[in-house]
C-alpha atoms as a PDB file:
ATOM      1  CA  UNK A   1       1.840  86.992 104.545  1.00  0.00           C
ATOM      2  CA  UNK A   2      -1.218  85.352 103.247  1.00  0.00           C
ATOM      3  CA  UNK A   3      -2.365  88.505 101.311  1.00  0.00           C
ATOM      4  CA  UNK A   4       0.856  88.919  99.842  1.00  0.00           C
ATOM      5  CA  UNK A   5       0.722  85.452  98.045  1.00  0.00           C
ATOM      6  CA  UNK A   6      -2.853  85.552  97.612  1.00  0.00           C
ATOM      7  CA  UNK A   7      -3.893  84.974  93.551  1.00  0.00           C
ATOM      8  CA  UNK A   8      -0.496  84.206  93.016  1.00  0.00           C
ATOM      9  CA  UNK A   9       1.825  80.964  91.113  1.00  0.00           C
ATOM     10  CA  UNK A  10       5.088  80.487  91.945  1.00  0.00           C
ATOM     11  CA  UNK A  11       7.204  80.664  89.230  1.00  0.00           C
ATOM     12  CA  UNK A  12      10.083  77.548  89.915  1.00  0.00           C
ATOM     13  CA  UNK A  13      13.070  78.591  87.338  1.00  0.00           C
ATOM     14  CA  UNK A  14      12.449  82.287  88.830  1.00  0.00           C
ATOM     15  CA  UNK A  15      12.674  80.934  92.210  1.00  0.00           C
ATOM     16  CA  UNK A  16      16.307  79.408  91.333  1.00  0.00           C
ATOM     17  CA  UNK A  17      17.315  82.671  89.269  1.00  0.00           C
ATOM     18  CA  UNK A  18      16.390  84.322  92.768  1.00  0.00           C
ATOM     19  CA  UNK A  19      18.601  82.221  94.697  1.00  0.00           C
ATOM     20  CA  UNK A  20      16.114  79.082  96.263  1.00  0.00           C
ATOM     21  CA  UNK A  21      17.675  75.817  96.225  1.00  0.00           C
ATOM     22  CA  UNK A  22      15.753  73.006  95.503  1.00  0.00           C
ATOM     23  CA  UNK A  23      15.279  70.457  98.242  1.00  0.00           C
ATOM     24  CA  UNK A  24      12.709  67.497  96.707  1.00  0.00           C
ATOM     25  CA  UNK A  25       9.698  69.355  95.907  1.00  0.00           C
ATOM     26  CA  UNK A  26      10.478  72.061  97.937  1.00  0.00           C
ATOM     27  CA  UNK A  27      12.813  75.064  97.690  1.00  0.00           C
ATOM     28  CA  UNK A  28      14.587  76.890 100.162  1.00  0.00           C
ATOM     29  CA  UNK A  29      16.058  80.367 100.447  1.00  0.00           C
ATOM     30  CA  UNK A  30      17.382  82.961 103.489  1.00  0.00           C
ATOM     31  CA  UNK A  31      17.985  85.796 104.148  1.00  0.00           C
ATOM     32  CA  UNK A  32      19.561  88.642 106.423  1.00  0.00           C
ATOM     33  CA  UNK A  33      16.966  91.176 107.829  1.00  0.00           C
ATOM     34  CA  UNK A  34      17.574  94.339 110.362  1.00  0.00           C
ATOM     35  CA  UNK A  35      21.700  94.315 109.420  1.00  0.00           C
ATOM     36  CA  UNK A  36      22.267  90.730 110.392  1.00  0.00           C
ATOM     37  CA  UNK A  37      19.985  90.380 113.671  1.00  0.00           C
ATOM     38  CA  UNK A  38      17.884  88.419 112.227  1.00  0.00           C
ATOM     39  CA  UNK A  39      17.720  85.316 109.775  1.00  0.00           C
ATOM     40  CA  UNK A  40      14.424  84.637 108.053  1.00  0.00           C
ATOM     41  CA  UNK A  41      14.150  81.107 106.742  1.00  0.00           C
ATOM     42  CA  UNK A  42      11.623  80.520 103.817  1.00  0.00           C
ATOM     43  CA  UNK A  43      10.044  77.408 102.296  1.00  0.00           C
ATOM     44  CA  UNK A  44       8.158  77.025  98.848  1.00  0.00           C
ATOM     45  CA  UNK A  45       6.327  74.462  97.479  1.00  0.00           C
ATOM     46  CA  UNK A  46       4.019  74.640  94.187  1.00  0.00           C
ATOM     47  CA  UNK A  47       1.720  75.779  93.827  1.00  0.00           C
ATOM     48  CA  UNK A  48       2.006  78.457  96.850  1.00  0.00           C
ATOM     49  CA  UNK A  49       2.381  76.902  99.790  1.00  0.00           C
ATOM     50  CA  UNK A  50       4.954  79.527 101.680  1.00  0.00           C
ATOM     51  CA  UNK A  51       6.534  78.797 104.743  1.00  0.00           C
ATOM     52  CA  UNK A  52       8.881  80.987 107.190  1.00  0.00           C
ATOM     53  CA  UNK A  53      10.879  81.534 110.529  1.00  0.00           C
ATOM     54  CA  UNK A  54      12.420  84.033 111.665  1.00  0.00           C
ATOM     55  CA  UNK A  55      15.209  83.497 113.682  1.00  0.00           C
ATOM     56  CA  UNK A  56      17.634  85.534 116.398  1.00  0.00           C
ATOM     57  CA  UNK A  57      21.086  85.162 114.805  1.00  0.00           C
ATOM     58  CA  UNK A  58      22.694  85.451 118.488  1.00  0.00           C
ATOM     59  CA  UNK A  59      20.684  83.414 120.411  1.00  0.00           C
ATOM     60  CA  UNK A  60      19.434  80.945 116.741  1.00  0.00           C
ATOM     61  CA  UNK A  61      15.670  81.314 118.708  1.00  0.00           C
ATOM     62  CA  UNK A  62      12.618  81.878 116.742  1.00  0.00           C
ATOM     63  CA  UNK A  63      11.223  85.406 116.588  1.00  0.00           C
ATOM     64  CA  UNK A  64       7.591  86.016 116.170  1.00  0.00           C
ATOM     65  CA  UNK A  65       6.308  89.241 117.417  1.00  0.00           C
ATOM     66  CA  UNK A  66       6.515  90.671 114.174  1.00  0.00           C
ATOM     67  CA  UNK A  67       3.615  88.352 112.702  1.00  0.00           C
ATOM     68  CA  UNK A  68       1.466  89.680 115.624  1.00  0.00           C
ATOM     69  CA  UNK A  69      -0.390  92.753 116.802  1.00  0.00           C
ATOM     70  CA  UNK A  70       2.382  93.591 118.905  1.00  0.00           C
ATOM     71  CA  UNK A  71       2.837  97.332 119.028  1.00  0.00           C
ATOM     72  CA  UNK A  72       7.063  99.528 119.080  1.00  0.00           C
ATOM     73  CA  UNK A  73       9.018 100.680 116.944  1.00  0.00           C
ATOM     74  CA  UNK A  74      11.545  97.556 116.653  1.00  0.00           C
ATOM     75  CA  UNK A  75       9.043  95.477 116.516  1.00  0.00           C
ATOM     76  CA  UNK A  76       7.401  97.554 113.459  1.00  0.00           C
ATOM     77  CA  UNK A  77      10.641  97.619 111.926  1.00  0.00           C
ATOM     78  CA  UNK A  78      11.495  93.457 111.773  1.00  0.00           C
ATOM     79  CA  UNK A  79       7.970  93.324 110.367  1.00  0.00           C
ATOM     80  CA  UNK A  80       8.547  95.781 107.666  1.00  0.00           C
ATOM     81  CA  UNK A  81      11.910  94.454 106.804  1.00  0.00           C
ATOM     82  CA  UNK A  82      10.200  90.789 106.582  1.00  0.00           C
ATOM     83  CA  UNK A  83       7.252  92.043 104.596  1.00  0.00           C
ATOM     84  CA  UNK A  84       9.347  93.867 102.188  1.00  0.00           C
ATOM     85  CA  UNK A  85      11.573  90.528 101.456  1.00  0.00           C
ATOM     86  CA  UNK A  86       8.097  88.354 100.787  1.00  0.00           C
ATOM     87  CA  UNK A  87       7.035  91.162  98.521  1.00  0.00           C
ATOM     88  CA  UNK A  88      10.303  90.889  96.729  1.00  0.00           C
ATOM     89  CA  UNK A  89      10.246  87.225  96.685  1.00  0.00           C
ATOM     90  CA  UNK A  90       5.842  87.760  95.126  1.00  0.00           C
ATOM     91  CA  UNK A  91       7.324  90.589  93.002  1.00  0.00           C
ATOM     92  CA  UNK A  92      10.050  88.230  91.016  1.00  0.00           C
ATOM     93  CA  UNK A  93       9.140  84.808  91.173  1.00  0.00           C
ATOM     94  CA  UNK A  94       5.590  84.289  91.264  1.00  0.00           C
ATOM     95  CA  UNK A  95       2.806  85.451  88.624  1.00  0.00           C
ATOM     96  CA  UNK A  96      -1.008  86.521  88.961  1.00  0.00           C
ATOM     97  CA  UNK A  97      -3.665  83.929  89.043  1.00  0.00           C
ATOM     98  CA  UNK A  98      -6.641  86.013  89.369  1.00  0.00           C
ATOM     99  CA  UNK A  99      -8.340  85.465  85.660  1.00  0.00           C
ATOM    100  CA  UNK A 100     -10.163  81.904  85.115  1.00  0.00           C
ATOM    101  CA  UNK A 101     -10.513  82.509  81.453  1.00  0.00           C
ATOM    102  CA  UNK A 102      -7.571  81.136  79.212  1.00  0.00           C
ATOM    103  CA  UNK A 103      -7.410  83.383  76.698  1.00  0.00           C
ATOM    104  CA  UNK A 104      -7.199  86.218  78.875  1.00  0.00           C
ATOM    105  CA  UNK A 105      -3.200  84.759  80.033  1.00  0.00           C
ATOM    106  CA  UNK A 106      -2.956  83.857  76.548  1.00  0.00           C
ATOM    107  CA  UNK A 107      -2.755  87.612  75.627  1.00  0.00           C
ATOM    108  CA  UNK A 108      -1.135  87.900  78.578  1.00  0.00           C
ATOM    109  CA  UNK A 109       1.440  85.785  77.023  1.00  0.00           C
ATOM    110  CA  UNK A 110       1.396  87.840  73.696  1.00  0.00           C
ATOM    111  CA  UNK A 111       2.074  91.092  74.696  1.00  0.00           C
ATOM    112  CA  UNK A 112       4.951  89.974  76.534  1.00  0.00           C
ATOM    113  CA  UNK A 113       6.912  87.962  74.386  1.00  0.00           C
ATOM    114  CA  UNK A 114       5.452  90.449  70.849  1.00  0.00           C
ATOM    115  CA  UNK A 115       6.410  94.242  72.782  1.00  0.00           C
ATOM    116  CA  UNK A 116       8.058  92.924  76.113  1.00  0.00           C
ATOM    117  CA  UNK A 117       5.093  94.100  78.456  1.00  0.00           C
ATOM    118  CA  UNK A 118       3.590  93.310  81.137  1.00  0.00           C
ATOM    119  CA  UNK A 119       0.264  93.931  82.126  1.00  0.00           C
ATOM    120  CA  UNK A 120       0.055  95.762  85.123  1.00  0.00           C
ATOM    121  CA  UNK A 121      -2.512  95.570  88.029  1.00  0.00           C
ATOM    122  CA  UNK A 122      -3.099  99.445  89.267  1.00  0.00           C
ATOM    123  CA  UNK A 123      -5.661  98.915  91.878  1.00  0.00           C
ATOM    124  CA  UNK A 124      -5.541  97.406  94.780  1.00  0.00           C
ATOM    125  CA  UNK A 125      -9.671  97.502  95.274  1.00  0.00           C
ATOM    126  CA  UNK A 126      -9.911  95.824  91.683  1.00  0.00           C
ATOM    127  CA  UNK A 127      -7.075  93.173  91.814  1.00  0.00           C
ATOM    128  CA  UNK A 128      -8.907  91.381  88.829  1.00  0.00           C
ATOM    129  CA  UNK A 129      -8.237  94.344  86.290  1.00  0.00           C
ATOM    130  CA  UNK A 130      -5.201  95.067  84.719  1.00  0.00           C
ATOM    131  CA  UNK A 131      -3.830  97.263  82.168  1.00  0.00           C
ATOM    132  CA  UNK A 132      -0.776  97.015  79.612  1.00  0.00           C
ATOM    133  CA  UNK A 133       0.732 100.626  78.071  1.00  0.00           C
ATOM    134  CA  UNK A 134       3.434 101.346  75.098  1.00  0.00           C
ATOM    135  CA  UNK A 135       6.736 101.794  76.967  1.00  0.00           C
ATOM    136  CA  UNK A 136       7.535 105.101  74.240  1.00  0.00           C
ATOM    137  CA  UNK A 137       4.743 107.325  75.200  1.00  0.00           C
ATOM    138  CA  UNK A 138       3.245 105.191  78.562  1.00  0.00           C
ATOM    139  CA  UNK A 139      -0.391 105.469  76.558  1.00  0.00           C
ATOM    140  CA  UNK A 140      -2.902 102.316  77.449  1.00  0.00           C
ATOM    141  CA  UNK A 141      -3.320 100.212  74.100  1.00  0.00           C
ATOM    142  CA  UNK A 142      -4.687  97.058  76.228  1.00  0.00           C
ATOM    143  CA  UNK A 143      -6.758  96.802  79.424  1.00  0.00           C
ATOM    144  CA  UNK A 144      -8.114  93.789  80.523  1.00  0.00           C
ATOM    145  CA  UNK A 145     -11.600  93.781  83.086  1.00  0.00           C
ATOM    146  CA  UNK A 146     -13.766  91.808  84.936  1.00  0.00           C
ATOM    147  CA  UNK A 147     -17.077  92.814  84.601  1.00  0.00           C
ATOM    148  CA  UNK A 148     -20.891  91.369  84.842  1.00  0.00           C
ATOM    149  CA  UNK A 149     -21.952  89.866  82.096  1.00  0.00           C
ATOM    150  CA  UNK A 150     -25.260  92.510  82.496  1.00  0.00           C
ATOM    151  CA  UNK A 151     -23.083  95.326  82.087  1.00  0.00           C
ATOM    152  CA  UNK A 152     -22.519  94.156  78.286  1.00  0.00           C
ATOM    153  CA  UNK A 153     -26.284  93.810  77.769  1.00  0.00           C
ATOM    154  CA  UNK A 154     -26.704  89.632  78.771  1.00  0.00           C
ATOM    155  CA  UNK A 155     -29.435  88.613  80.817  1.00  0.00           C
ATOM    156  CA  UNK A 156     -26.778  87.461  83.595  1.00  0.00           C
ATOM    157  CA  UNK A 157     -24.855  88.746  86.723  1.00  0.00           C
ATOM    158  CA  UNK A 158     -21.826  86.049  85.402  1.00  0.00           C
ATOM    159  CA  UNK A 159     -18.503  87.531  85.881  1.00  0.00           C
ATOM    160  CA  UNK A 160     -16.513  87.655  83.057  1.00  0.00           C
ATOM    161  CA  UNK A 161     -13.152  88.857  81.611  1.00  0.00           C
ATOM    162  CA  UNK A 162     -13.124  91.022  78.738  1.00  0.00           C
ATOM    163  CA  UNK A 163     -10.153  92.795  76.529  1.00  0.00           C
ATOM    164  CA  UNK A 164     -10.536  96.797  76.155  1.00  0.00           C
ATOM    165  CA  UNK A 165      -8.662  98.081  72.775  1.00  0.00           C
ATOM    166  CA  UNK A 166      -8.377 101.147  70.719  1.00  0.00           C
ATOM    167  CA  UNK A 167     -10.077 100.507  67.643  1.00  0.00           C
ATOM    168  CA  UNK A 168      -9.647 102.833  64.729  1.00  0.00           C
ATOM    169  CA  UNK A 169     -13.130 105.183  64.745  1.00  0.00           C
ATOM    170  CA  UNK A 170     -14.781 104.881  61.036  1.00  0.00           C
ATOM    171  CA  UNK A 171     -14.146 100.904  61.855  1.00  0.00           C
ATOM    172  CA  UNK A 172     -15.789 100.821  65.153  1.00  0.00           C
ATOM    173  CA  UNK A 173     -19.610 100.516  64.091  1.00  0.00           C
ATOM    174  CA  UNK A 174     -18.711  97.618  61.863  1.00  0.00           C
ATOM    175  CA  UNK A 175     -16.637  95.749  64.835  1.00  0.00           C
ATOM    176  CA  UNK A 176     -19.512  96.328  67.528  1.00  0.00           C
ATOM    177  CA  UNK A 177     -21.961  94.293  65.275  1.00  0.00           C
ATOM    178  CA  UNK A 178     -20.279  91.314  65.904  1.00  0.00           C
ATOM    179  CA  UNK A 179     -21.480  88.784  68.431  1.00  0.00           C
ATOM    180  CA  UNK A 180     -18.322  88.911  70.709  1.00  0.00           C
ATOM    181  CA  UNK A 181     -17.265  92.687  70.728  1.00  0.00           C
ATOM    182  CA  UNK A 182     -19.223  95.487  72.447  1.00  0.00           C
ATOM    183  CA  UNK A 183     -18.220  99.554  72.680  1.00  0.00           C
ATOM    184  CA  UNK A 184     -15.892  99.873  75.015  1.00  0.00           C
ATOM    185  CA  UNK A 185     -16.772  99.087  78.775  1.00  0.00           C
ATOM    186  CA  UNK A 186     -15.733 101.819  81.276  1.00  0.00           C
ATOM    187  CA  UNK A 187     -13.769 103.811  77.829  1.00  0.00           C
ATOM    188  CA  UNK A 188     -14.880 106.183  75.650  1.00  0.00           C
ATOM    189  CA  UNK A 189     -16.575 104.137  73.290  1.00  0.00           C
ATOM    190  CA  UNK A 190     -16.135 105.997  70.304  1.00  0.00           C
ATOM    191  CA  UNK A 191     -12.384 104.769  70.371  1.00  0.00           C
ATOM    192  CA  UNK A 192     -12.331 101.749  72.210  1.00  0.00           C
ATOM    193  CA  UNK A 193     -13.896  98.375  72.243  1.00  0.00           C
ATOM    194  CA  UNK A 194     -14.506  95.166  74.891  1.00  0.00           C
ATOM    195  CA  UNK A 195     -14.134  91.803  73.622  1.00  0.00           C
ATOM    196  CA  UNK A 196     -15.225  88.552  75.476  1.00  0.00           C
ATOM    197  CA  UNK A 197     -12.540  86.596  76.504  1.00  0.00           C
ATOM    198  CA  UNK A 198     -14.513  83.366  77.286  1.00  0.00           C
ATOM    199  CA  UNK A 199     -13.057  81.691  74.293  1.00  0.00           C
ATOM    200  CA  UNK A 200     -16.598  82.078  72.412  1.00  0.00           C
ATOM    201  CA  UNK A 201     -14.160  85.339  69.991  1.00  0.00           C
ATOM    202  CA  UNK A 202     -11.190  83.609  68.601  1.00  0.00           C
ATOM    203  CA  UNK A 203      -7.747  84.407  70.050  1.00  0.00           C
ATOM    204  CA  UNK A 204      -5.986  84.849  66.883  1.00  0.00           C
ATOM    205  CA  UNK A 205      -8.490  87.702  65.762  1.00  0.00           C
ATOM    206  CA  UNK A 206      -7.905  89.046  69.027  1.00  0.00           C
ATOM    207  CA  UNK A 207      -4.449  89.188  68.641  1.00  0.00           C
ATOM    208  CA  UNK A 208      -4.927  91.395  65.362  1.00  0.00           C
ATOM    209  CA  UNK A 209      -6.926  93.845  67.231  1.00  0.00           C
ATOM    210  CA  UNK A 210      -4.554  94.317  69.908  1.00  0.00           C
ATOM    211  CA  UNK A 211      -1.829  94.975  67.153  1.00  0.00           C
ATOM    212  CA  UNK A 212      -4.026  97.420  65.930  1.00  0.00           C
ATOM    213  CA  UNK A 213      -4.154  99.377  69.044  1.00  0.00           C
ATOM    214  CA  UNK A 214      -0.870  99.026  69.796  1.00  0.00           C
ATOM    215  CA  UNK A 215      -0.477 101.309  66.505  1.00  0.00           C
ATOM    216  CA  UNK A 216      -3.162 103.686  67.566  1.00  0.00           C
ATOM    217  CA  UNK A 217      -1.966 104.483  70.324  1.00  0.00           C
ATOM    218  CA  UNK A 218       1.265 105.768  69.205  1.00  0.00           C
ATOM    219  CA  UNK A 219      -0.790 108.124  66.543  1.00  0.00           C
ATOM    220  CA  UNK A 220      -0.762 111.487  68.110  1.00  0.00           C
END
């Protein structure tokens, strides 16, 4: 349970659009797992604190086997039924925490309320990178990675968040002599470009280059 809340904020009006009631600070919610044999109770409070018991609906006993090692094929089934619901529960009401930079949720923010996007986090070795993508054509216009400050030529091992964006090619030389923006980290970097995301590149000039890739990468 702890990995599936891990780097994550829960979200309290999408807790009560998912059905939790609000009890004081906390809020409550259950639910019917394995076709009514069991009843798994769950408690939230901010910022992720997640509690939960699982109970036999006959008998109203707690049921625990399924948060240990225990081996069998019921047993594997309450825990995948349990897992599934606290995935559901991490899936709708609760957003990613694993950026320290605020500029990086910032544009974040942008893309979802300018194109209705959300950034999405593709894999599960690199839980700090994401990527966002044009729903027409599914092509990447944004990705967003944390990276050693050495990788981008500093003198330091400091992790830090950057912004990769398509960036038209007879403008790219110009853009990379700028203090904040480098060729693109891990892209081809006669297309694409990394910005810093540490606050020292203002946000509203970021927010005109990821328009401008947004339109690039709907060009064919």
């Amino acid at each position: 349970m702890e990995n599936i809340f891990k780097n994550k904020k829960v979200i309290p009006k999408k807790l009560q659009k998912f059905g939790f009631k609000k009890n004081g600070s906390k809020y409550l919610y259950q639910e019917n797992i394995m076709n009514g044999e069991f009843l798994v109770k769950i408690e939230i409070s901010e910022p992720n604190i997640v509690k939960t018991q699982t109970v036999e609906t006959d008998s109203g006993e707690l049921y625990t086997l399924h948060l240990t090692d225990s081996d069998g094929t019921f047993v594997g089934k309450v825990r995948e039924e349990y897992n599934n619901l606290l995935q559901k529960i991490a899936q709708n009401c609760f957003e990613n925490t694993v950026f320290k930079f605020k500029n990086t949720y910032k544009v974040i923010d942008y893309i979802k309320n300018k194109y209705g996007d959300d950034v999405e986090y593709l894999w599960e070795k690199f839980p700090d990178n994401a990527v966002a993508r044009r729903s027409d054509n599914s092509k990447w216009y944004l990705a967003i990675l944390t990276v050693g400050k050495n990788r981008l030529g500093f003198d330091s091992d400091e992790s830090v968040e950057v912004i990769d964006l398509r960036a038209d090619k007879d403008a790219l030389p110009e853009l990379i002599r700028q203090d904040n923006i480098f060729p693109g980290y891990h892209m081809n970097k006669k297309h694409w470009i990394s910005i810093l995301l540490d606050g020292s590149a203002d946000i509203n000039e970021i927010y005109r280059y990821i328009d401008e890739s947004y339109i690039l990468a709907k060009k064919k």
